[in-house]
C-alpha atoms as a PDB file:
ATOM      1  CA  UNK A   1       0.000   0.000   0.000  1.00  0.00           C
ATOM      2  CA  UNK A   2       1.205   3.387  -0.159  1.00  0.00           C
ATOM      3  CA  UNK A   3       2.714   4.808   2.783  1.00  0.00           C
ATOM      4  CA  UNK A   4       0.752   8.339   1.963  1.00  0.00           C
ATOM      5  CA  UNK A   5      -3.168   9.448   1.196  1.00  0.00           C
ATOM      6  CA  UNK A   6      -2.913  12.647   1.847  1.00  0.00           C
ATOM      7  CA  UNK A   7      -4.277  15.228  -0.399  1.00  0.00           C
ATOM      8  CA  UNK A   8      -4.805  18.709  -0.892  1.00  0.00           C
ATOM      9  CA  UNK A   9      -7.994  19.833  -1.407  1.00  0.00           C
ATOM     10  CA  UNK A  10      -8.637  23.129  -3.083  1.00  0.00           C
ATOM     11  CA  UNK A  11     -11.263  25.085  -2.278  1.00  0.00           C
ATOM     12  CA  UNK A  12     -13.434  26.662  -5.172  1.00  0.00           C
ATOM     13  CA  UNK A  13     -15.343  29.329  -5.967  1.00  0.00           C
ATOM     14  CA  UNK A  14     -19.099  28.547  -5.598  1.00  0.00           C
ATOM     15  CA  UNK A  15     -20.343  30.620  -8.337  1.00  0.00           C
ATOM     16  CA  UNK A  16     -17.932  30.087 -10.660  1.00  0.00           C
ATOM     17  CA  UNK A  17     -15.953  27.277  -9.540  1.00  0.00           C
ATOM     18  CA  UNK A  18     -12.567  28.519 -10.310  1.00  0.00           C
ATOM     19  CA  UNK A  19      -9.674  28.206  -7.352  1.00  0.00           C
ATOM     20  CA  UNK A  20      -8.315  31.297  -7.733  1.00  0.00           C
ATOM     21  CA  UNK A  21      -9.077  32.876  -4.443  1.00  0.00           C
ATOM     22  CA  UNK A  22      -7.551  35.647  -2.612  1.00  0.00           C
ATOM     23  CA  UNK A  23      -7.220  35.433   0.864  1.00  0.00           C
ATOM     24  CA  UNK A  24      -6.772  38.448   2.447  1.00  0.00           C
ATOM     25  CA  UNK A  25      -6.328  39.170   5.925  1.00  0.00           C
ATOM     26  CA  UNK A  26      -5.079  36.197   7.715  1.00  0.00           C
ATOM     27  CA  UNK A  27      -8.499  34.344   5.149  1.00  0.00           C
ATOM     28  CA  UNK A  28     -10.730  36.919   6.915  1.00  0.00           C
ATOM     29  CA  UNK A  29     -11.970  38.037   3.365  1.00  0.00           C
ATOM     30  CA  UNK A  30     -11.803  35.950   0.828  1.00  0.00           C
ATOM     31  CA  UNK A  31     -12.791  36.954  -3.181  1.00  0.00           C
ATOM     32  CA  UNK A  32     -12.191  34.849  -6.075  1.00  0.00           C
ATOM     33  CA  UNK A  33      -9.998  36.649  -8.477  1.00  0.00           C
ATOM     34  CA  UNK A  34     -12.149  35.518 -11.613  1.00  0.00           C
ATOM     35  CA  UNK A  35     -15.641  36.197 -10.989  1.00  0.00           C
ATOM     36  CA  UNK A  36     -15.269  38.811  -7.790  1.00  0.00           C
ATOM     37  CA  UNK A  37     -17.708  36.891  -5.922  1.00  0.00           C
ATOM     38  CA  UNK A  38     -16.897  38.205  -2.027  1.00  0.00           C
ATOM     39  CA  UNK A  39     -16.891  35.866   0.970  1.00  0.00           C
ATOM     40  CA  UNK A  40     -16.771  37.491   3.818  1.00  0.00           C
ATOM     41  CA  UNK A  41     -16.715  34.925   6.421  1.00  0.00           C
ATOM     42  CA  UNK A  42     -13.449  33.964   4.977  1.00  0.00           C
ATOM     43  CA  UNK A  43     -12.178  30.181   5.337  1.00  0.00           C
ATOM     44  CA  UNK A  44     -14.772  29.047   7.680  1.00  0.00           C
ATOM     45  CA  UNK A  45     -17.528  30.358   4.920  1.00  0.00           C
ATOM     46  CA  UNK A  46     -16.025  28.867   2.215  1.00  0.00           C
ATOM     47  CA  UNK A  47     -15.674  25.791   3.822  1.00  0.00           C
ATOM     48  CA  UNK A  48     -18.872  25.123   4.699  1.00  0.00           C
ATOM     49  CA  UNK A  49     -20.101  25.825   1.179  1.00  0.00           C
ATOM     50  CA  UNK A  50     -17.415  23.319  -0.127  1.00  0.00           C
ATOM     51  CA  UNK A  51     -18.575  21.106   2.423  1.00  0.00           C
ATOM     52  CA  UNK A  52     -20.001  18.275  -0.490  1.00  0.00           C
ATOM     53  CA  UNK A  53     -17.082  18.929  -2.365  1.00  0.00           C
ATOM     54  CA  UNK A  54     -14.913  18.217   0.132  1.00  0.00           C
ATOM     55  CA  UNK A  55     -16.869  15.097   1.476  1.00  0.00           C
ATOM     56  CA  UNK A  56     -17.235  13.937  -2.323  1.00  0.00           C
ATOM     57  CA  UNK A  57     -13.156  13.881  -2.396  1.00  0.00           C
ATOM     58  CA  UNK A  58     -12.807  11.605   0.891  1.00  0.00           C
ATOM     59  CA  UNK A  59     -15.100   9.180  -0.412  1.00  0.00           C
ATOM     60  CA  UNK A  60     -13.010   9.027  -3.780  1.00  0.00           C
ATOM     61  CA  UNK A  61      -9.483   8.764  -0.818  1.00  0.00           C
ATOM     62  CA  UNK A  62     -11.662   6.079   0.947  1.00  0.00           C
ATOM     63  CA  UNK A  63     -12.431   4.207  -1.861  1.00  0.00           C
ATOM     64  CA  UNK A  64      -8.957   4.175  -2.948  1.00  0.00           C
ATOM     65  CA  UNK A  65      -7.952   3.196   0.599  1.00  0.00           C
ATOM     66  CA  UNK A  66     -10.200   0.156   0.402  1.00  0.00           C
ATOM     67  CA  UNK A  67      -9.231  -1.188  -2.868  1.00  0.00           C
ATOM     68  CA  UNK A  68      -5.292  -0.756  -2.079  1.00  0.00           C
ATOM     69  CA  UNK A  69      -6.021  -2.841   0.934  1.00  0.00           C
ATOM     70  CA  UNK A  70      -8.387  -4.910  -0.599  1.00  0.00           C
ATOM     71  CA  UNK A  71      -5.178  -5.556  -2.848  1.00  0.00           C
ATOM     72  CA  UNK A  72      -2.852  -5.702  -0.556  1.00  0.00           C
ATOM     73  CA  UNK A  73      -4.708  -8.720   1.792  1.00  0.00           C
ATOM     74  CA  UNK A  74      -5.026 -10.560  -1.513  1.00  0.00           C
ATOM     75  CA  UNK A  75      -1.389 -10.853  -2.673  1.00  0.00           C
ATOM     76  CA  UNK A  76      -0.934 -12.179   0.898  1.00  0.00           C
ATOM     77  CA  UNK A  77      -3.312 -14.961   0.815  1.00  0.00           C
ATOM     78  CA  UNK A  78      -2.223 -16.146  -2.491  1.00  0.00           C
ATOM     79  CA  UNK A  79       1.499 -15.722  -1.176  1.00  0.00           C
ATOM     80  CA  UNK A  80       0.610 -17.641   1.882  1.00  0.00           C
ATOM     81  CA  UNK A  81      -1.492 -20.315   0.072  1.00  0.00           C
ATOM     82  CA  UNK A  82       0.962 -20.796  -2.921  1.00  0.00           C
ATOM     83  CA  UNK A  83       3.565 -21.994  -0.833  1.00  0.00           C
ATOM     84  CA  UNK A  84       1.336 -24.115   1.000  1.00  0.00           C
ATOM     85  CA  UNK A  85       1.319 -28.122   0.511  1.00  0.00           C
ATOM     86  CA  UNK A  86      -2.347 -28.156   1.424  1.00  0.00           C
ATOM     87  CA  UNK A  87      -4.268 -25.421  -0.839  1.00  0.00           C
ATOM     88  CA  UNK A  88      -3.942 -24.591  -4.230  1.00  0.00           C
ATOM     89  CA  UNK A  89      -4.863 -21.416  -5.795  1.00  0.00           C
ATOM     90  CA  UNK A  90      -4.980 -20.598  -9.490  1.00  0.00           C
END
């Protein structure tokens, strides 16, 4: 498996979608720089209103998670069962 999952997720725009935001004021204020769309409860705001974005993205890491592991248990068994005098596997 790999030893990392970690992602970055941007945050976007929720009129326009783009990520180029400008954070201004330790994220106090935050516009996007393509459509001027104003958020001015900063990070928290746009947060919560990337909130199924955001969830949508750890279900894809999840997923990913799962089927590495998935993966991972079933190399093992056959490993384990093709040396094995007892069970064969093909």
């Amino acid at each position: 498996m790999k030893e990392n999952y970690s992602r970055n997720i941007l945050l976007r725009c929720i009129v326009c979608g783009d990520i180029d935001l400008d954070y201004v004021e330790n994220e106090l204020t935050i516009t996007c720089n393509r459509c001027g769309k104003e958020y001015p409860g900063g990070y928290d705001e746009l947060v919560e209103l990337n909130q199924s974005y955001i969830d949508e993205q750890i279900q894809g890491m999840e997923t990913e998670i799962e089927k590495d592991a998935q993966k991972e248990l079933d190399d093992a068994f056959k490993k384990v069962f093709k040396n094995s005098k007892y069970f064969k596997i093909k």
